[in-house]
C-alpha atoms as a PDB file:
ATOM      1  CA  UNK A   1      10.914  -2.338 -20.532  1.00  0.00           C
ATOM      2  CA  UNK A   2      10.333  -2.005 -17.133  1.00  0.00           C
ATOM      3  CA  UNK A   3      10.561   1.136 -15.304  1.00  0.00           C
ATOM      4  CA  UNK A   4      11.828   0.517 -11.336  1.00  0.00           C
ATOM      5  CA  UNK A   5      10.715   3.869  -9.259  1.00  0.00           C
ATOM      6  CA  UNK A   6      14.060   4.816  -7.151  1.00  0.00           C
ATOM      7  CA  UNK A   7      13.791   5.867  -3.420  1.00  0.00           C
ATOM      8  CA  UNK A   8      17.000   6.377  -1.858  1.00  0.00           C
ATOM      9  CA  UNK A   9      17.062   6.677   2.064  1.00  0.00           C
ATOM     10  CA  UNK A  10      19.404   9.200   3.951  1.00  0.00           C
ATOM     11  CA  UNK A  11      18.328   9.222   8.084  1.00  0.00           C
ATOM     12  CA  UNK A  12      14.800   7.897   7.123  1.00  0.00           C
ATOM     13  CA  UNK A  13      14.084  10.592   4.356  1.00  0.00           C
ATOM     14  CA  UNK A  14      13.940  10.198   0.887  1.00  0.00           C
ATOM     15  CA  UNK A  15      16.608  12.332  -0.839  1.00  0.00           C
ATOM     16  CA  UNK A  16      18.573  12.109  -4.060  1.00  0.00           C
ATOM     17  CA  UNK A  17      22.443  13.167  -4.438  1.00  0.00           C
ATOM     18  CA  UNK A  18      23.387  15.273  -7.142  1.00  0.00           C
ATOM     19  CA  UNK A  19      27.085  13.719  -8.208  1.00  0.00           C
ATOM     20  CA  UNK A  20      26.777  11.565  -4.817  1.00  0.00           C
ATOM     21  CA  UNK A  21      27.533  14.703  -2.627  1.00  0.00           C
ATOM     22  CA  UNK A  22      26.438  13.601   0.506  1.00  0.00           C
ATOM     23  CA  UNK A  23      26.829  16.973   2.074  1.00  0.00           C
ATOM     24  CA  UNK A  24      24.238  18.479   0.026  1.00  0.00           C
ATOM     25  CA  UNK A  25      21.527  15.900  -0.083  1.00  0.00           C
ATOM     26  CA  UNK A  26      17.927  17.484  -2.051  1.00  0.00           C
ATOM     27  CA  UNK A  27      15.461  16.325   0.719  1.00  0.00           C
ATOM     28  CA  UNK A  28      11.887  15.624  -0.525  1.00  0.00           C
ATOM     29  CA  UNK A  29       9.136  15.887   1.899  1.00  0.00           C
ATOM     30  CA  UNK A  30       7.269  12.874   1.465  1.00  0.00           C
ATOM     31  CA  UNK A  31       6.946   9.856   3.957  1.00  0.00           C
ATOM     32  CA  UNK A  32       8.771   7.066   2.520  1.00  0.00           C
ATOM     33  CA  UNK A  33       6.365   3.945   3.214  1.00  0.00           C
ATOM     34  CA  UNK A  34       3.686   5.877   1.634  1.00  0.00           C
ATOM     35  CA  UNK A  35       5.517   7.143  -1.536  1.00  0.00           C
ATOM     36  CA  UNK A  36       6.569   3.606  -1.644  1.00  0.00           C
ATOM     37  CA  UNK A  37       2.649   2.542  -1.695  1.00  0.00           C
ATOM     38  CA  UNK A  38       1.783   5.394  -4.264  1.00  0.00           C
ATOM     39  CA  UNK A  39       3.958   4.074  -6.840  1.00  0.00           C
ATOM     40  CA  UNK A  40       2.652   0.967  -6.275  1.00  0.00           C
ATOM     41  CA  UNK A  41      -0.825   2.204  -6.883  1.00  0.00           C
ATOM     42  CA  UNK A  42       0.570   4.313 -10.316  1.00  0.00           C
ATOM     43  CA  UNK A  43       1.136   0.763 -11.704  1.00  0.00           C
ATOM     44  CA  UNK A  44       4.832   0.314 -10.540  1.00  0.00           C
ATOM     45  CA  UNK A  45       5.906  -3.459 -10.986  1.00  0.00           C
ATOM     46  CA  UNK A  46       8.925  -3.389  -8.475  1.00  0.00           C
ATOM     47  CA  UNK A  47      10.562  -1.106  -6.600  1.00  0.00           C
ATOM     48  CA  UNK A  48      14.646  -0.382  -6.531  1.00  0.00           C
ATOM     49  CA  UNK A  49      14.764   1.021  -2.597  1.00  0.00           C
ATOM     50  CA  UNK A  50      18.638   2.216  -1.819  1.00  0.00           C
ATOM     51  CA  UNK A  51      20.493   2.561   1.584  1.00  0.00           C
ATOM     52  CA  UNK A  52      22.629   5.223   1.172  1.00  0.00           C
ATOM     53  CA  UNK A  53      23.747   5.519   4.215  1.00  0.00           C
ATOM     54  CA  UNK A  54      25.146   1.920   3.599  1.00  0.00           C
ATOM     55  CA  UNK A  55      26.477   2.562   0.791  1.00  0.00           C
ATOM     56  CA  UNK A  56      29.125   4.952   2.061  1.00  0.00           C
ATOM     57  CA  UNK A  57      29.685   3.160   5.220  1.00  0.00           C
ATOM     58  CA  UNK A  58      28.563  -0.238   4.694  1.00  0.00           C
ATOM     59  CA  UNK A  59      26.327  -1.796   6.793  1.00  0.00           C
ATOM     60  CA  UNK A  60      22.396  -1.774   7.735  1.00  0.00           C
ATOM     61  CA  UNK A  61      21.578   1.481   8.355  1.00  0.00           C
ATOM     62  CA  UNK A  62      17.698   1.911   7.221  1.00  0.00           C
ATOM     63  CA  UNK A  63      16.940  -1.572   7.155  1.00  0.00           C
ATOM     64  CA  UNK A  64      13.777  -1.105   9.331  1.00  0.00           C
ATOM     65  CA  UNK A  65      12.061   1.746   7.333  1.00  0.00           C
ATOM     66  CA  UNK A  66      12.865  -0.292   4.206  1.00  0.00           C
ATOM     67  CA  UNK A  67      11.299  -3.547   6.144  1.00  0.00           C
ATOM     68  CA  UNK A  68       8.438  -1.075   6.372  1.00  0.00           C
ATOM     69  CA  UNK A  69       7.927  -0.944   2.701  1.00  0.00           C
ATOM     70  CA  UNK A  70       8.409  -4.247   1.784  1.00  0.00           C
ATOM     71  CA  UNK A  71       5.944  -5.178   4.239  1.00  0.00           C
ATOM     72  CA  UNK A  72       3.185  -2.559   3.069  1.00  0.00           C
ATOM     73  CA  UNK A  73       3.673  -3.052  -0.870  1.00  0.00           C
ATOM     74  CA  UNK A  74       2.581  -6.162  -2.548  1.00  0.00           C
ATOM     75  CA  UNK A  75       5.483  -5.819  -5.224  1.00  0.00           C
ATOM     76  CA  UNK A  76       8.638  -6.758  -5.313  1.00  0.00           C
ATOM     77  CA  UNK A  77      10.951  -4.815  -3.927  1.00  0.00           C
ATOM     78  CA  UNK A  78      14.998  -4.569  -4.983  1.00  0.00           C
ATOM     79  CA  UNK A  79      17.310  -3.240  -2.330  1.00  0.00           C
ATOM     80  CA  UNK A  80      20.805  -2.206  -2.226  1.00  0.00           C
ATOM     81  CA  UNK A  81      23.099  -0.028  -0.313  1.00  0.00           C
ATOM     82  CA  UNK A  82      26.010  -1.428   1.933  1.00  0.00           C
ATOM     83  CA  UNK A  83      25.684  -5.136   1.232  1.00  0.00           C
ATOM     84  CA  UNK A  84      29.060  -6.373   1.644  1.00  0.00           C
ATOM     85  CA  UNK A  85      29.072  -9.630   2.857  1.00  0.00           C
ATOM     86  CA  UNK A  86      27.436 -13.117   2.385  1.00  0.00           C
ATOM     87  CA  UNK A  87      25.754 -12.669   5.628  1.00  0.00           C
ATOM     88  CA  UNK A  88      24.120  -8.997   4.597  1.00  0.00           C
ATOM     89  CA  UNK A  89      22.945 -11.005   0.985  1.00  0.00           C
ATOM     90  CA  UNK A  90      21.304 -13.239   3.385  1.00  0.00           C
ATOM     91  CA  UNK A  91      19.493 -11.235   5.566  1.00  0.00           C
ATOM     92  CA  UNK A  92      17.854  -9.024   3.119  1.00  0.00           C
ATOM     93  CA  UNK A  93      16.558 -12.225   1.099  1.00  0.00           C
ATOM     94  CA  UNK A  94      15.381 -13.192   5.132  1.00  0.00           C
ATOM     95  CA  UNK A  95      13.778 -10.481   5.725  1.00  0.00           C
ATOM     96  CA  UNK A  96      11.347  -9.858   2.783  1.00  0.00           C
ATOM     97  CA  UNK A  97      13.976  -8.333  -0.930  1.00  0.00           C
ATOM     98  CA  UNK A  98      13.042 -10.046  -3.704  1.00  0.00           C
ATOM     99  CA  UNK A  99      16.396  -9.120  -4.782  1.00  0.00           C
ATOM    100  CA  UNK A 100      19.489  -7.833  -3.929  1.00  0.00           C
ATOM    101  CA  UNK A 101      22.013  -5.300  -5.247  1.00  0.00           C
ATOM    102  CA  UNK A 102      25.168  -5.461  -5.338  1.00  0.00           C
ATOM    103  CA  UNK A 103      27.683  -2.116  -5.767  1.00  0.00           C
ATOM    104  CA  UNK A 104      31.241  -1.671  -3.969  1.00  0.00           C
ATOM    105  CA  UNK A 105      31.515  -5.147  -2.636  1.00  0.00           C
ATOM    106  CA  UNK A 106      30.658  -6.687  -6.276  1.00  0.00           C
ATOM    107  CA  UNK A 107      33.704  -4.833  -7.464  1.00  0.00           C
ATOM    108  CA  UNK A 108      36.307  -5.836  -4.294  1.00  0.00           C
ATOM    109  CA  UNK A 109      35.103  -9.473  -3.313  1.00  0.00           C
ATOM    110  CA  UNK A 110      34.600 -11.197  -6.691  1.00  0.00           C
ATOM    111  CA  UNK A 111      33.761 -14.370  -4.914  1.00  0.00           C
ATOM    112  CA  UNK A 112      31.557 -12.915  -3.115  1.00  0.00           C
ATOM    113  CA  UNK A 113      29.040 -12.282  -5.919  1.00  0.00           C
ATOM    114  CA  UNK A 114      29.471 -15.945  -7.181  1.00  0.00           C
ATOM    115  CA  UNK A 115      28.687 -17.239  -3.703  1.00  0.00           C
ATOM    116  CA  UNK A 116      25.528 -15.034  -3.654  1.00  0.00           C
ATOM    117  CA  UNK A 117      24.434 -15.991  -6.950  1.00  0.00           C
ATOM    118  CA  UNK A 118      24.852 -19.735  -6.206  1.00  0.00           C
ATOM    119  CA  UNK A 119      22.738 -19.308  -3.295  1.00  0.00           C
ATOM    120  CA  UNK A 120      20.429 -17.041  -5.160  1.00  0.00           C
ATOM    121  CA  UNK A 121      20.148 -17.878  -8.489  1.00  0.00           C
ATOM    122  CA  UNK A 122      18.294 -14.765 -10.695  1.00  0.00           C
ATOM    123  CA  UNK A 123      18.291 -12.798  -7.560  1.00  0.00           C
ATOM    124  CA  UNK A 124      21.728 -10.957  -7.435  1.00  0.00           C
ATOM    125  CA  UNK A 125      22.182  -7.868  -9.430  1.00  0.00           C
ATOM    126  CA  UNK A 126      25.600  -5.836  -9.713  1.00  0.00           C
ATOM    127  CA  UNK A 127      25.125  -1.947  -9.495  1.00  0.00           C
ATOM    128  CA  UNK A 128      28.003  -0.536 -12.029  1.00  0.00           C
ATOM    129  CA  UNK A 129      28.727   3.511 -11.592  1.00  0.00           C
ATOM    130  CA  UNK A 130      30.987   5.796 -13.678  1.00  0.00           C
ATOM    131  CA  UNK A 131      32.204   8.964 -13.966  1.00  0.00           C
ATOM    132  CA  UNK A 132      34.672   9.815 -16.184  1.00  0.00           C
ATOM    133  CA  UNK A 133      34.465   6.650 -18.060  1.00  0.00           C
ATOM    134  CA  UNK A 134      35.877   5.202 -14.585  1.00  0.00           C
ATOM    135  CA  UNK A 135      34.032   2.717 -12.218  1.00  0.00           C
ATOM    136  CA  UNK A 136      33.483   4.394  -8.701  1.00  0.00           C
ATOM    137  CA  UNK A 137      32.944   3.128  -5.070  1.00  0.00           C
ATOM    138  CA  UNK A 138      32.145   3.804  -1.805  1.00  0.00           C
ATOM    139  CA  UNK A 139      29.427   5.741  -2.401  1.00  0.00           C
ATOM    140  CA  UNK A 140      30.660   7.491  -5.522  1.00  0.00           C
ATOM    141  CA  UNK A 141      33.703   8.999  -3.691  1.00  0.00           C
ATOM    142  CA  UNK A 142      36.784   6.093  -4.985  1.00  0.00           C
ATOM    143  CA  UNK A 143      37.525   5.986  -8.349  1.00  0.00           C
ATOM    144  CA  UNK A 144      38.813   2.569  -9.730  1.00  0.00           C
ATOM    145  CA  UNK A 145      41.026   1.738 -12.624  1.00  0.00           C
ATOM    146  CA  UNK A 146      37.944  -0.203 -14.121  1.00  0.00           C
ATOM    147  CA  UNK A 147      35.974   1.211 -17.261  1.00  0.00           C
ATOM    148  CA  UNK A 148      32.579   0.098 -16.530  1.00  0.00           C
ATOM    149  CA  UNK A 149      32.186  -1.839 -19.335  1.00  0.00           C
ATOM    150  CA  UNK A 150      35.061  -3.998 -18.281  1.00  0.00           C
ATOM    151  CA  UNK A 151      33.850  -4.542 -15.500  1.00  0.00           C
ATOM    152  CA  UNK A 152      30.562  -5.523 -16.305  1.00  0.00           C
ATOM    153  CA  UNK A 153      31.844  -8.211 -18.769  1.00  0.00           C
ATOM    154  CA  UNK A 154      34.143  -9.794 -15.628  1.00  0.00           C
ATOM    155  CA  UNK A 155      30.351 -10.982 -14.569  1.00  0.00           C
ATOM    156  CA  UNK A 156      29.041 -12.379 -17.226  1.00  0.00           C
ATOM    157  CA  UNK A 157      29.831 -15.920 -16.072  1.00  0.00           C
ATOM    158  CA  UNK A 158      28.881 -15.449 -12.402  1.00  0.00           C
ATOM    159  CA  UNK A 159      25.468 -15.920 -12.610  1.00  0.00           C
ATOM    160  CA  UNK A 160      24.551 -12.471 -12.246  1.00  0.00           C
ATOM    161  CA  UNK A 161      20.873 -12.063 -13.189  1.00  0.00           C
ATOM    162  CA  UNK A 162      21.029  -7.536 -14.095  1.00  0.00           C
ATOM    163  CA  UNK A 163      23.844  -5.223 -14.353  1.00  0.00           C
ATOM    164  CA  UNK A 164      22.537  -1.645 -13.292  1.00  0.00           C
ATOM    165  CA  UNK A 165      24.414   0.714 -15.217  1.00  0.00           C
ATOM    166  CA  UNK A 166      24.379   4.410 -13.858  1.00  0.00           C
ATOM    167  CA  UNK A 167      26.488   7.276 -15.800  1.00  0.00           C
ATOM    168  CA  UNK A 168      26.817   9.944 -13.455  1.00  0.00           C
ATOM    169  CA  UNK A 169      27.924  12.534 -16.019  1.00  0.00           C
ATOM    170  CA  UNK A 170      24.578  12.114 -17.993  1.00  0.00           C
ATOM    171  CA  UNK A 171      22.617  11.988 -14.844  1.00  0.00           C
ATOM    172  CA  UNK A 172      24.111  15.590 -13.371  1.00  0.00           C
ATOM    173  CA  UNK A 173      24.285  16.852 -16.635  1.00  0.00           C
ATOM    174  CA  UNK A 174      27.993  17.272 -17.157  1.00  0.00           C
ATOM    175  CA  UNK A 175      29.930  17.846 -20.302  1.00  0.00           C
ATOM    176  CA  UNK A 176      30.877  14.313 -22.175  1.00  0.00           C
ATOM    177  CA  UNK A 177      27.370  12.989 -21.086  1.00  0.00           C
ATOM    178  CA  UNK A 178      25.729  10.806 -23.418  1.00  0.00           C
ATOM    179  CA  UNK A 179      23.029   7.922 -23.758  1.00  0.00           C
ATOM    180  CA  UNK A 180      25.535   6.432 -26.275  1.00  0.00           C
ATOM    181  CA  UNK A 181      27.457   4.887 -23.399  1.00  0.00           C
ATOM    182  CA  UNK A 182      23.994   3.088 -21.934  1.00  0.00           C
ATOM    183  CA  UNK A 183      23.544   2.110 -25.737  1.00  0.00           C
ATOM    184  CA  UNK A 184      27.375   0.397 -25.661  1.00  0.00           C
ATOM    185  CA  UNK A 185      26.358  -1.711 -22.578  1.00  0.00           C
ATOM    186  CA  UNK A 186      23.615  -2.699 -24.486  1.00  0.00           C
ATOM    187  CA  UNK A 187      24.838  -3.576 -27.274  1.00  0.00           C
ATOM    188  CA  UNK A 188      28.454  -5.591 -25.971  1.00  0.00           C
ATOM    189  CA  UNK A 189      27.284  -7.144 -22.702  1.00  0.00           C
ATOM    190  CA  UNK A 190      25.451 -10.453 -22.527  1.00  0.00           C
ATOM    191  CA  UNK A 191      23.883  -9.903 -19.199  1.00  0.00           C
ATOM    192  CA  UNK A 192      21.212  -7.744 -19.484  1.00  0.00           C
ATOM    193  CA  UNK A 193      20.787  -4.122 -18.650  1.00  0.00           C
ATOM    194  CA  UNK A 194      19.279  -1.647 -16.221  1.00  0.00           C
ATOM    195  CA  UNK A 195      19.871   1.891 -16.884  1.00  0.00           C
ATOM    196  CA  UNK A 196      20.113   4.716 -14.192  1.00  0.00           C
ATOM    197  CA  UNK A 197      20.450   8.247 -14.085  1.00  0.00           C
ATOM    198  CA  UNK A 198      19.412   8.573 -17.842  1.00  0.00           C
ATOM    199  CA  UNK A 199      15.564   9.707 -17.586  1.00  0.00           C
ATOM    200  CA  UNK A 200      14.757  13.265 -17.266  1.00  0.00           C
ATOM    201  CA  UNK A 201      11.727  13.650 -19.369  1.00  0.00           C
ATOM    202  CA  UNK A 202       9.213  10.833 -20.804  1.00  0.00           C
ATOM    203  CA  UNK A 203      10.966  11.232 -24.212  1.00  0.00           C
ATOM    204  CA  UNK A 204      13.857   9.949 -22.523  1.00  0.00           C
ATOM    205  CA  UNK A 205      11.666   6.552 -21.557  1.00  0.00           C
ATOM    206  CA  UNK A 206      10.778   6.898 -25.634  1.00  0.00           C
ATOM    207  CA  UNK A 207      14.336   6.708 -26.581  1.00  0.00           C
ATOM    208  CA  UNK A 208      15.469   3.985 -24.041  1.00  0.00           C
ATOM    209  CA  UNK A 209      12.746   1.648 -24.880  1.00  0.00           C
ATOM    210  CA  UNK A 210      14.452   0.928 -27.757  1.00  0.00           C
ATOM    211  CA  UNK A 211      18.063   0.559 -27.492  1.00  0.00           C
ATOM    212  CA  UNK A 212      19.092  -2.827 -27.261  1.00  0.00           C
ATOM    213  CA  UNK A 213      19.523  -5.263 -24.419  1.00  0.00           C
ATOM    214  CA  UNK A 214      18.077  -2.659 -21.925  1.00  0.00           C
ATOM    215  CA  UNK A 215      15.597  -4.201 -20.172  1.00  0.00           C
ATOM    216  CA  UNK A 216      14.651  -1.451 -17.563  1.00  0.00           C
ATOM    217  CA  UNK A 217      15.640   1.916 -16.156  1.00  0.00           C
ATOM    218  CA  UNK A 218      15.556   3.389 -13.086  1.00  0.00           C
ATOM    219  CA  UNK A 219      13.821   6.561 -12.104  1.00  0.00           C
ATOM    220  CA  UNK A 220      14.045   8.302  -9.159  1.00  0.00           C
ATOM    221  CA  UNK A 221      14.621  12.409  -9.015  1.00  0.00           C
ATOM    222  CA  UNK A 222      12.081  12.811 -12.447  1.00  0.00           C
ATOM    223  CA  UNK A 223      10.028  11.413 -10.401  1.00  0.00           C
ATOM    224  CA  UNK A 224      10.202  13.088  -7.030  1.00  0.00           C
ATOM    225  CA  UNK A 225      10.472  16.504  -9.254  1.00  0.00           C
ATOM    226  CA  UNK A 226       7.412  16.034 -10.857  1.00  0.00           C
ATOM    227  CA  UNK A 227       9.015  16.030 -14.722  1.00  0.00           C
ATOM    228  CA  UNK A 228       8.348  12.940 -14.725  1.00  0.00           C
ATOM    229  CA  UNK A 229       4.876  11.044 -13.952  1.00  0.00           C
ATOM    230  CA  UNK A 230       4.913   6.710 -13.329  1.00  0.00           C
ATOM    231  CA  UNK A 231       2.305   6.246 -15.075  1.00  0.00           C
ATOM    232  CA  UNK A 232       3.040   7.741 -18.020  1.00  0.00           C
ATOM    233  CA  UNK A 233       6.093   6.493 -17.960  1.00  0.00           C
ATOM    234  CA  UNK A 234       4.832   2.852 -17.348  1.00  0.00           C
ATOM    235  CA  UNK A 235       2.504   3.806 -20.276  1.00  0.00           C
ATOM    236  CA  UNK A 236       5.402   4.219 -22.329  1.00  0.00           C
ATOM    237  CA  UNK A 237       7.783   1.655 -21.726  1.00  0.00           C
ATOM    238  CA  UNK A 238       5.346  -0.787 -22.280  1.00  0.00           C
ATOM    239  CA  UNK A 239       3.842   0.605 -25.911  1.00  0.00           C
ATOM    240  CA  UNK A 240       4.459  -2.106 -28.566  1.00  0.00           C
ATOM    241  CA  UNK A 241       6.614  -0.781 -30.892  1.00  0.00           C
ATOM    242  CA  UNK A 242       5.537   1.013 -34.024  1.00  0.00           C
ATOM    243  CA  UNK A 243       7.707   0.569 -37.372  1.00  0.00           C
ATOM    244  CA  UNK A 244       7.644   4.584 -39.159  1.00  0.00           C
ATOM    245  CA  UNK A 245       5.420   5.055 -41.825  1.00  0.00           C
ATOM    246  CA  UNK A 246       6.405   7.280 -44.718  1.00  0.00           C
ATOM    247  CA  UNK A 247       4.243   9.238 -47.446  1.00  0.00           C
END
């Protein structure tokens, strides 16, 4: 399994939203380029870098600080946040992402993630966020009619290469949260999995290892929190698995 460190951008800082409350952003004090370098020197394979300032108003809005860190890492980097148009797709893959995320458009412009697949092939990856057991958009603040699992299936034959699956209730903690919904993407989607918002401790990384058809998670406030160390965590995801023994 492969564990993607998460750094979400807000004005050039690194900050995570608890239930996408933009108004209340936790600010960490760390400088992003080299946070983005430390990971990379704690073993990180790739790194999942978010504009979420694009995401809830579309757009390029940290695109040169995130140029920054793909430019001073040597691993690939994955970013998403306010990609809604071929064009956007395009210019990230221009200027450096080794792949690109998409979230709100993926679920409004259908043929818009075929296109980008077609001229991307393995590259695009749909971000899929629920609450409720309802997609959401626009940064977490529209709620669709889609259950995510629905929706995820509508990609399976557009070449989409990941699905990243993030259940906000599990992530913030809130009542009806539960890994078993990760576990059902898993388990009925062909495409395989990412999981967000689902790692709190390193028994968490334990668990997730092993449910099927995940094939990475993404960590971001564990990390920034300090419950959470990379390397460990890299440690973890990539022990081979052990059958139980029993006396």
């Amino acid at each position: 399994m492969i564990i993607y460190p998460d750094i979400e951008l807000r004005r050039g800082q690194c900050v995570n939203l608890l239930r996408g409350r933009m108004e209340e952003p936790v600010v960490y004090d760390v400088d992003p380029v080299e946070t983005a370098k430390n990971f990379q020197a704690k073993g990180a394979e790739v790194l999942h870098v978010v504009d979420l300032d694009g995401a809830m108003q579309g757009g390029r809005h940290n695109a040169e600080l995130i140029r920054e860190i793909i430019e001073a890492v040597d691993i690939p980097v994955q970013v998403g946040g306010g990609v809604r148009t071929i064009a956007s797709v395009q210019w990230w893959f221009d200027h450096g992402a080794h792949r690109v995320v998409l979230g709100t458009a993926a679920v409004k412009d259908r043929n818009l993630v075929r296109m980008a697949c077609g001229s991307h092939p393995g590259k695009i990856v749909v971000s899929v966020d629920a609450r409720n057991g309802k997609v959401v958009i626009e940064g977490w603040r529209e709620e669709t009619t889609f259950t995510a699992l629905d929706l995820a299936k509508s990609f399976e034959d557009s070449g989409v290469a990941e699905i990243i699956y993030t259940d906000i209730d599990l992530s913030d903690d809130q009542p009806g949260g539960t890994i078993a919904n990760t576990m059902r993407m898993g388990e009925q989607l062909a495409i395989p999995v990412i999981a967000s918002g689902t790692i709190k401790t390193l028994d968490d990384v334990a668990i997730l290892k092993y449910l099927p058809n995940i094939e990475g998670c993404v960590i971001g406030r564990a990390l920034f929190n300090g419950k959470v160390d990379l390397a460990d965590a890299i440690k973890v995801a990539k022990e081979p698995y052990r059958a139980p023994t029993f006396v």
